[in-house]
PDB file of N, CA and C in Angstrom:
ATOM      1  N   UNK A   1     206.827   6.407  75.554  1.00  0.00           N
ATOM      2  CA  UNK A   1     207.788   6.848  74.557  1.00  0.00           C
ATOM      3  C   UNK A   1     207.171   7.999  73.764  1.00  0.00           C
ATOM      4  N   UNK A   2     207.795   9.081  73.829  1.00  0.00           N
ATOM      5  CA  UNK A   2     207.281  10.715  73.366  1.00  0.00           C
ATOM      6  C   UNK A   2     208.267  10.633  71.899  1.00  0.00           C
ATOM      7  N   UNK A   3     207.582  10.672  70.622  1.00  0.00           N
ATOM      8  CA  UNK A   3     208.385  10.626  69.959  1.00  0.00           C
ATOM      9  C   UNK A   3     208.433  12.253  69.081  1.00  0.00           C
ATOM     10  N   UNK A   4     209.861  12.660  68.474  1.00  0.00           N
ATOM     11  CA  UNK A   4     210.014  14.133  68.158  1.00  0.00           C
ATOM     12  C   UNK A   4     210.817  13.813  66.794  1.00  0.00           C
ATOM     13  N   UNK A   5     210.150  14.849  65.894  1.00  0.00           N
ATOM     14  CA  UNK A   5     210.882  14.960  64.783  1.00  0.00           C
ATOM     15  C   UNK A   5     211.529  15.216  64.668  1.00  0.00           C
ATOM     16  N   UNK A   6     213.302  14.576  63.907  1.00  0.00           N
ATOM     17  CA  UNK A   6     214.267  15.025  63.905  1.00  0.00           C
ATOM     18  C   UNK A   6     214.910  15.416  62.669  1.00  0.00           C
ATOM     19  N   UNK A   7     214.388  14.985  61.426  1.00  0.00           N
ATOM     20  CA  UNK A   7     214.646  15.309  60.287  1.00  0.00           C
ATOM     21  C   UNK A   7     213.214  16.139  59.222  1.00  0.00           C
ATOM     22  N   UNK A   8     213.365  16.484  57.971  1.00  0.00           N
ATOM     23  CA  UNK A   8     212.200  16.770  57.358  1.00  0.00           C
ATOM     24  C   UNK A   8     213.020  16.662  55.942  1.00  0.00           C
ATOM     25  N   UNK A   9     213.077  15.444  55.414  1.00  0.00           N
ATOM     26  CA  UNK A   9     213.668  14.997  54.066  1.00  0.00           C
ATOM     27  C   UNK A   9     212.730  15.358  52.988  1.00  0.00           C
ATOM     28  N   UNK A  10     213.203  15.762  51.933  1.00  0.00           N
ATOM     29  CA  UNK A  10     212.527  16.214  50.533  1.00  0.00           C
ATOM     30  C   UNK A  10     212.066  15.060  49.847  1.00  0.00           C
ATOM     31  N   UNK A  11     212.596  13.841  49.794  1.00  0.00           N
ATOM     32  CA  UNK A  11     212.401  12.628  49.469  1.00  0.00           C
ATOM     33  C   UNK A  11     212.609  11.253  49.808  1.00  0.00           C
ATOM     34  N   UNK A  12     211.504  10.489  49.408  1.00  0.00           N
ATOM     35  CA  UNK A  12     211.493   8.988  50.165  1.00  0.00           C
ATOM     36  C   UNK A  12     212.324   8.383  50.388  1.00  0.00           C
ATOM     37  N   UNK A  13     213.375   8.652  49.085  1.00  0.00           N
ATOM     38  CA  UNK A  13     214.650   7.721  49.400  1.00  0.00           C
ATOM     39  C   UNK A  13     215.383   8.269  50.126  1.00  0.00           C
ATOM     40  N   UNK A  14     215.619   9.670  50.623  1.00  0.00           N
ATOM     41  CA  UNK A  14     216.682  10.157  51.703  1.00  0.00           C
ATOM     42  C   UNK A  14     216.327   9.316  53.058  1.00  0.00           C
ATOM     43  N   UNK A  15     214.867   9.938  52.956  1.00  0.00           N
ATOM     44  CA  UNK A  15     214.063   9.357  54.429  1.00  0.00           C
ATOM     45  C   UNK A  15     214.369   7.820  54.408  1.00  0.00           C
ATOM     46  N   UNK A  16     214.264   7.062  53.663  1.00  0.00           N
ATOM     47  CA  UNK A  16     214.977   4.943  54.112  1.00  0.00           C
ATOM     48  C   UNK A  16     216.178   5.957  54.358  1.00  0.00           C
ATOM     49  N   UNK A  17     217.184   6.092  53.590  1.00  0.00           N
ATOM     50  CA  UNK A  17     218.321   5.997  53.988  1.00  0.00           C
ATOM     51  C   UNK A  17     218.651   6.803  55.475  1.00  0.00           C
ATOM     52  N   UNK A  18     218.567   7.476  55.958  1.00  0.00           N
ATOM     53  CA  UNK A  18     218.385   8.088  57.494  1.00  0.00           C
ATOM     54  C   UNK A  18     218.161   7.472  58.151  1.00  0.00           C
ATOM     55  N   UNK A  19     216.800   6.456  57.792  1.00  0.00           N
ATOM     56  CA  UNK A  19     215.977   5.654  58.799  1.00  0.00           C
ATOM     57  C   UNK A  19     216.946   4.452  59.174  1.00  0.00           C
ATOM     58  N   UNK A  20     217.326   4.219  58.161  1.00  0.00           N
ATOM     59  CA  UNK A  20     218.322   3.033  58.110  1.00  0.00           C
ATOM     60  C   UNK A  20     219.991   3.113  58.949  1.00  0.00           C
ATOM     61  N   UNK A  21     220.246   4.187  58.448  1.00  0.00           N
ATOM     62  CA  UNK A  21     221.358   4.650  59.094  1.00  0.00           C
ATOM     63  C   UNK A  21     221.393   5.238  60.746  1.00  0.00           C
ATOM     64  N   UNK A  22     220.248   5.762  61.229  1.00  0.00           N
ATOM     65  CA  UNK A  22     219.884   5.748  62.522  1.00  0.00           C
ATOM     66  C   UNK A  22     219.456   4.029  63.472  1.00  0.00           C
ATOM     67  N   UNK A  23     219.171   3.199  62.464  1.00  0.00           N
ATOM     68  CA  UNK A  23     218.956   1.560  63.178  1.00  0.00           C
ATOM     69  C   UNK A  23     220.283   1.127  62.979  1.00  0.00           C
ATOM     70  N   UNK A  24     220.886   1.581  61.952  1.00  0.00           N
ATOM     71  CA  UNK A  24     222.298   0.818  62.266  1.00  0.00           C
ATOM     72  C   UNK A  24     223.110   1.288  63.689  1.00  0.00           C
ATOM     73  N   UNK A  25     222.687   2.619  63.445  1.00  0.00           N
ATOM     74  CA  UNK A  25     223.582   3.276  65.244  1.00  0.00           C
ATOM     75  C   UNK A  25     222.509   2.890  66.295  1.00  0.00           C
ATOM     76  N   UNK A  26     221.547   2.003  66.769  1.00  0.00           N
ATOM     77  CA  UNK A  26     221.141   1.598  67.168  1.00  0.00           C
ATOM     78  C   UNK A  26     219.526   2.750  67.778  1.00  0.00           C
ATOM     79  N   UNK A  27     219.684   3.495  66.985  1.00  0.00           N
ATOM     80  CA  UNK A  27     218.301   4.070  67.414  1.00  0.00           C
ATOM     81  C   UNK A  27     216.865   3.660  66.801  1.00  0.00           C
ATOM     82  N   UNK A  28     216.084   3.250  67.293  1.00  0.00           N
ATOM     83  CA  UNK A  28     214.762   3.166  66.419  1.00  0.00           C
ATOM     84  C   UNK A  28     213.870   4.680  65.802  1.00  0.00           C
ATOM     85  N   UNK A  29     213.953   4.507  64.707  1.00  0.00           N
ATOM     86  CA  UNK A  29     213.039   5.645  63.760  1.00  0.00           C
ATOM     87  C   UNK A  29     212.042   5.318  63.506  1.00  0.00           C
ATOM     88  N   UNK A  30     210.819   5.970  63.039  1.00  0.00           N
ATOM     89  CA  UNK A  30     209.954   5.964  62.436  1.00  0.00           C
ATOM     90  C   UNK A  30     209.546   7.029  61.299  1.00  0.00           C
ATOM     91  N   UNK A  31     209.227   6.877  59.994  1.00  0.00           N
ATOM     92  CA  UNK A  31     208.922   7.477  59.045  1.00  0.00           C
ATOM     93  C   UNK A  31     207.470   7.927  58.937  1.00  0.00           C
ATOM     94  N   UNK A  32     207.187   9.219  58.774  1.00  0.00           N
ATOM     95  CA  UNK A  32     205.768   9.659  58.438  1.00  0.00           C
ATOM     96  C   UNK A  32     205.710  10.591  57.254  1.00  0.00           C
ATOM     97  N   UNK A  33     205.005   9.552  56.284  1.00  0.00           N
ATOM     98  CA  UNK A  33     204.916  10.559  55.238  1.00  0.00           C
ATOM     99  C   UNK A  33     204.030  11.381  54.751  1.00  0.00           C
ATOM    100  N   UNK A  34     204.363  12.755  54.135  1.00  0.00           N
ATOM    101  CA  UNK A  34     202.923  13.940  54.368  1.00  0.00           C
ATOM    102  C   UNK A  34     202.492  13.560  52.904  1.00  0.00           C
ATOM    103  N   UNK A  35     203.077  12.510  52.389  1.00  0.00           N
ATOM    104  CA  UNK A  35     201.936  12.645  50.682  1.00  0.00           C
ATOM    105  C   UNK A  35     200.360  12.074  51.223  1.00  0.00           C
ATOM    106  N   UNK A  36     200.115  12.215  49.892  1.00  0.00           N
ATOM    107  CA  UNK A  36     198.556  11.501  49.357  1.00  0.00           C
ATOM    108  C   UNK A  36     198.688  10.918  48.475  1.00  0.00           C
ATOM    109  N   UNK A  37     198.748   9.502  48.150  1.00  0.00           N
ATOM    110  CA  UNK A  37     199.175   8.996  47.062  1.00  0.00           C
ATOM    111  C   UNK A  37     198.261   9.513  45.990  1.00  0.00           C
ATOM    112  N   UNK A  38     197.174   9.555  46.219  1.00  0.00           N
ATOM    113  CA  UNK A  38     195.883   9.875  45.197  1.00  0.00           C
ATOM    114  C   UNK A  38     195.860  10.978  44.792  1.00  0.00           C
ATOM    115  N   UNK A  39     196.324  11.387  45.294  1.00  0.00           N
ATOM    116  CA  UNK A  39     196.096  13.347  44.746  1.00  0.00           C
ATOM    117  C   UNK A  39     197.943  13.361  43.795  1.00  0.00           C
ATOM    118  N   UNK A  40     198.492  12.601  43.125  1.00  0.00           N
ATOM    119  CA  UNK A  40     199.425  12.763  42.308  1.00  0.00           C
ATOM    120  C   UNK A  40     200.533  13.726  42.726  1.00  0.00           C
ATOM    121  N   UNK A  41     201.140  14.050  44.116  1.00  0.00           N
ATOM    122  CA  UNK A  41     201.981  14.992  43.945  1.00  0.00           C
ATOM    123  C   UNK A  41     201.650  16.370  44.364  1.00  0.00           C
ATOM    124  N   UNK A  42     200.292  16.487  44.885  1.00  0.00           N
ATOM    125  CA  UNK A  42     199.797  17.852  45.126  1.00  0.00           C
ATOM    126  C   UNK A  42     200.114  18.126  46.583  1.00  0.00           C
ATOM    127  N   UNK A  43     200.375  17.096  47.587  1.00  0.00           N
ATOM    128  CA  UNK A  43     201.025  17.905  48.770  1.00  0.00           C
ATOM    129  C   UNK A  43     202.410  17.866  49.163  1.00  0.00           C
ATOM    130  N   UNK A  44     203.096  17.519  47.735  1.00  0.00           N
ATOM    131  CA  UNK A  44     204.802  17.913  47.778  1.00  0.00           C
ATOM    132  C   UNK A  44     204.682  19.404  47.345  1.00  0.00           C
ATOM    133  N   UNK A  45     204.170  19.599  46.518  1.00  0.00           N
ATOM    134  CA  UNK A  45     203.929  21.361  46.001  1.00  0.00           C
ATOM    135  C   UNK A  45     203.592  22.022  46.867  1.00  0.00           C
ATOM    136  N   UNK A  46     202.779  21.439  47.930  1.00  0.00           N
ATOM    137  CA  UNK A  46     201.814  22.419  49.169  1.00  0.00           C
ATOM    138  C   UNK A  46     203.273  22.731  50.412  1.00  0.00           C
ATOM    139  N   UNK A  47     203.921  21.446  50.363  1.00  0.00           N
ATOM    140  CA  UNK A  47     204.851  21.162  51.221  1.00  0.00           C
ATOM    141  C   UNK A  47     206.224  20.281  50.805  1.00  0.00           C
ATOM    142  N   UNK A  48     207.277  21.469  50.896  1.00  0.00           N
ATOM    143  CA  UNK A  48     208.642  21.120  50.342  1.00  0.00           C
ATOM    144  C   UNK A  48     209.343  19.724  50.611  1.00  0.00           C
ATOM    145  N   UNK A  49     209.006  18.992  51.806  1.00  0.00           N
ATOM    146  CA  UNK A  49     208.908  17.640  52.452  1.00  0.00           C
ATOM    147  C   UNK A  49     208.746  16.625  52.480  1.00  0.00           C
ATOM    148  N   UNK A  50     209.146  15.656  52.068  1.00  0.00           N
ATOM    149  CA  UNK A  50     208.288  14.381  51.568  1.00  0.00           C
ATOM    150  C   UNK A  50     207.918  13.740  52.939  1.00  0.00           C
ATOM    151  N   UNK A  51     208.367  14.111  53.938  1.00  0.00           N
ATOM    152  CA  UNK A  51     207.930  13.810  55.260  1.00  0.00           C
ATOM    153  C   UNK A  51     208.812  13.565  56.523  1.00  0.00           C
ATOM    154  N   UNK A  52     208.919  13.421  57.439  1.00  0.00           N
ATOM    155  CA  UNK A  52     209.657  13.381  58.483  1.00  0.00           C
ATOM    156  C   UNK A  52     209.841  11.753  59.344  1.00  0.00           C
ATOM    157  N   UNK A  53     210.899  11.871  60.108  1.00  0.00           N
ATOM    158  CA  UNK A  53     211.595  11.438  60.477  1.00  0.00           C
ATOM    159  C   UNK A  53     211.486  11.473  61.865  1.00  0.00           C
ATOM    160  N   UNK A  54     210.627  10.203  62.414  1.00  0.00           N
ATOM    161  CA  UNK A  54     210.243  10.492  64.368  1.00  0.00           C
ATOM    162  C   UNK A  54     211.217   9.606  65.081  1.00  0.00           C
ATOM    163  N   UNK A  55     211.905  10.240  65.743  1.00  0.00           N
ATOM    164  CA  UNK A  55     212.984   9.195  66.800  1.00  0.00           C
ATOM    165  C   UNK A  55     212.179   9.940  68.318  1.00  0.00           C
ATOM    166  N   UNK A  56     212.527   8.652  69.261  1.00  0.00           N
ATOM    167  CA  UNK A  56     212.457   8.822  70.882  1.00  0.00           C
ATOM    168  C   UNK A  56     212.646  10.115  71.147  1.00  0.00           C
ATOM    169  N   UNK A  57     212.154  11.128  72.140  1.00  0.00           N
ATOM    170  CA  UNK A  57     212.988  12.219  72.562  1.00  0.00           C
ATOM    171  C   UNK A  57     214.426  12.084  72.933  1.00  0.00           C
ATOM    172  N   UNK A  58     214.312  11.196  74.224  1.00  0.00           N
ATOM    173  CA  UNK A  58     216.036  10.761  74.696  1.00  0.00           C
ATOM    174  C   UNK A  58     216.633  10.251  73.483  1.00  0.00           C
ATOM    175  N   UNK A  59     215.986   9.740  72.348  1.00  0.00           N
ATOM    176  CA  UNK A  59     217.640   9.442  71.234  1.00  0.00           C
ATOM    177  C   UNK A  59     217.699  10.464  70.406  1.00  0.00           C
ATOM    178  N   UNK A  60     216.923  12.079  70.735  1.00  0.00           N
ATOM    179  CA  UNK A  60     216.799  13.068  69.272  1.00  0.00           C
ATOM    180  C   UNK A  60     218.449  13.370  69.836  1.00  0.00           C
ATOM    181  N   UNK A  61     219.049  13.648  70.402  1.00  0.00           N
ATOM    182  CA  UNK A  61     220.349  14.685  69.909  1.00  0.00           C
ATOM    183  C   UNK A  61     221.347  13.770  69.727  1.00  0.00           C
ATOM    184  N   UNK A  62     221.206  12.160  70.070  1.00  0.00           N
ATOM    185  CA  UNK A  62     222.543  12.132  69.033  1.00  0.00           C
ATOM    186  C   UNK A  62     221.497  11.280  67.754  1.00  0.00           C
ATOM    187  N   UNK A  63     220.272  11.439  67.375  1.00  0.00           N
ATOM    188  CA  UNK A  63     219.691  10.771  66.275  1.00  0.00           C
ATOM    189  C   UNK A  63     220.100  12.397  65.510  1.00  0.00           C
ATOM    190  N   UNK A  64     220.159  13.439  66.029  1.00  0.00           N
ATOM    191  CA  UNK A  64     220.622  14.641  65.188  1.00  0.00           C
ATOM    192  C   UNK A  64     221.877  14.872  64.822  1.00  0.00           C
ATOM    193  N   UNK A  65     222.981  14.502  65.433  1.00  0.00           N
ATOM    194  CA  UNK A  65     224.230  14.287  65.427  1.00  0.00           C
ATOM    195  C   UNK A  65     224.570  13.698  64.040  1.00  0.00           C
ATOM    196  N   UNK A  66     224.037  12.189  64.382  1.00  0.00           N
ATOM    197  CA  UNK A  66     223.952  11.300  63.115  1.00  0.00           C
ATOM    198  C   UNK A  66     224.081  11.979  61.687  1.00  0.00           C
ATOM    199  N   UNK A  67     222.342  12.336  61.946  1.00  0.00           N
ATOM    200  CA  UNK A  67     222.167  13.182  60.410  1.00  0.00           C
ATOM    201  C   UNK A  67     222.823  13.999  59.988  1.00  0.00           C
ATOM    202  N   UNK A  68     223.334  15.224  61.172  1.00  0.00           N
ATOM    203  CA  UNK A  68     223.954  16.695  60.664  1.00  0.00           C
ATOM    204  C   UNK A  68     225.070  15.882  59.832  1.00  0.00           C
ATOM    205  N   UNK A  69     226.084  15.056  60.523  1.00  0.00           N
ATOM    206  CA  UNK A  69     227.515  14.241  60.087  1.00  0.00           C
ATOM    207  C   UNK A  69     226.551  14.088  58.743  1.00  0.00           C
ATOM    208  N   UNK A  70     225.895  13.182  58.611  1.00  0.00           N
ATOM    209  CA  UNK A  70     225.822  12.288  57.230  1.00  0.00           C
ATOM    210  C   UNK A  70     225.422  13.006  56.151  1.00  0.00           C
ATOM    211  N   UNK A  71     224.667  14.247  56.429  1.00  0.00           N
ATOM    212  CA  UNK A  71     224.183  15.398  55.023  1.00  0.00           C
ATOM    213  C   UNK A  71     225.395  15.719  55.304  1.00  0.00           C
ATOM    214  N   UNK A  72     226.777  16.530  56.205  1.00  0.00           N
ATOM    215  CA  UNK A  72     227.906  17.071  55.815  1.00  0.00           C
ATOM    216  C   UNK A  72     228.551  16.745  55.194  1.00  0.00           C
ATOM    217  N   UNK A  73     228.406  15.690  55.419  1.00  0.00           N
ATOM    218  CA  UNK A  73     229.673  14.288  54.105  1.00  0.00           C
ATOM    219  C   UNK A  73     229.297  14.415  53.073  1.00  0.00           C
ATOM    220  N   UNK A  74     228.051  14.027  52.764  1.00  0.00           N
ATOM    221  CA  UNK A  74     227.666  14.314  51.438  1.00  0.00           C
ATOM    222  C   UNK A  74     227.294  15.671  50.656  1.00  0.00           C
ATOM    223  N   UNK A  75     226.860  16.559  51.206  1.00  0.00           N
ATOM    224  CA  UNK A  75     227.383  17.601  50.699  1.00  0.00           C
ATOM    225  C   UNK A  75     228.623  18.221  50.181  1.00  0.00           C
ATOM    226  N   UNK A  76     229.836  17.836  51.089  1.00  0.00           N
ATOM    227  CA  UNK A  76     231.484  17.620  50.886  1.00  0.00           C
ATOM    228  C   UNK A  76     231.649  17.257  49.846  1.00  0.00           C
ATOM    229  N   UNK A  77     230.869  16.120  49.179  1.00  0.00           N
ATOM    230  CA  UNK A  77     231.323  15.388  48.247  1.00  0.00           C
ATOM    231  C   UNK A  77     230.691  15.375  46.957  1.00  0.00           C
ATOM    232  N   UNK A  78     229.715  16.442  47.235  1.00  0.00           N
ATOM    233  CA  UNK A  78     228.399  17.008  46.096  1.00  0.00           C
ATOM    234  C   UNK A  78     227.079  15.569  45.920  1.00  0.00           C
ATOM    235  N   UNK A  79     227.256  14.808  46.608  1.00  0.00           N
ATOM    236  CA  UNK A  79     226.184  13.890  46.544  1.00  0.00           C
ATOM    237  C   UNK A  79     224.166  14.102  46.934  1.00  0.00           C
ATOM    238  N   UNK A  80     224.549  15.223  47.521  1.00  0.00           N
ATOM    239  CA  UNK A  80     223.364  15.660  47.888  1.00  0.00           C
ATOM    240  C   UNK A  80     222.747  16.953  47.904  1.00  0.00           C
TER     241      UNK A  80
END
């Protein structure tokens, strides 16, 4: 299993909610986050990202599908 990044969320809570919303459509995700807890915040400044979002290769285009839909909605609706 080759896994590929399919998202790059600004924050932790976007990243559950994606993660979550990709297991409900039955894909498995995995979350990797680029902080350092110890360094207070210094590699969100280095890097706009709070970290990414690894699905299967074979589930990235409709694990991309997913997402594009679910930021469109909410953008639509000013939630995000």
């Amino acid at each position: 299993m080759a896994l590929k990044s399919v998202y790059k969320p600004d924050t932790e809570l976007l990243a559950m909610s994606l993660k979550s919303l990709l297991e409900q459509s039955g894909i498995q995700a995995m979350l990797h986050s680029f902080q350092i807890p110890w360094y207070d915040g210094l590699a969100k400044m280095m890097r706009p990202e709070w970290g990414e979002i690894l699905v299967d290769e074979d589930d990235y285009e409709q694990a991309k599908e997913i997402i594009d839909n679910f930021l469109a909605s909410q953008s639509d609706t000013g939630h995000i």
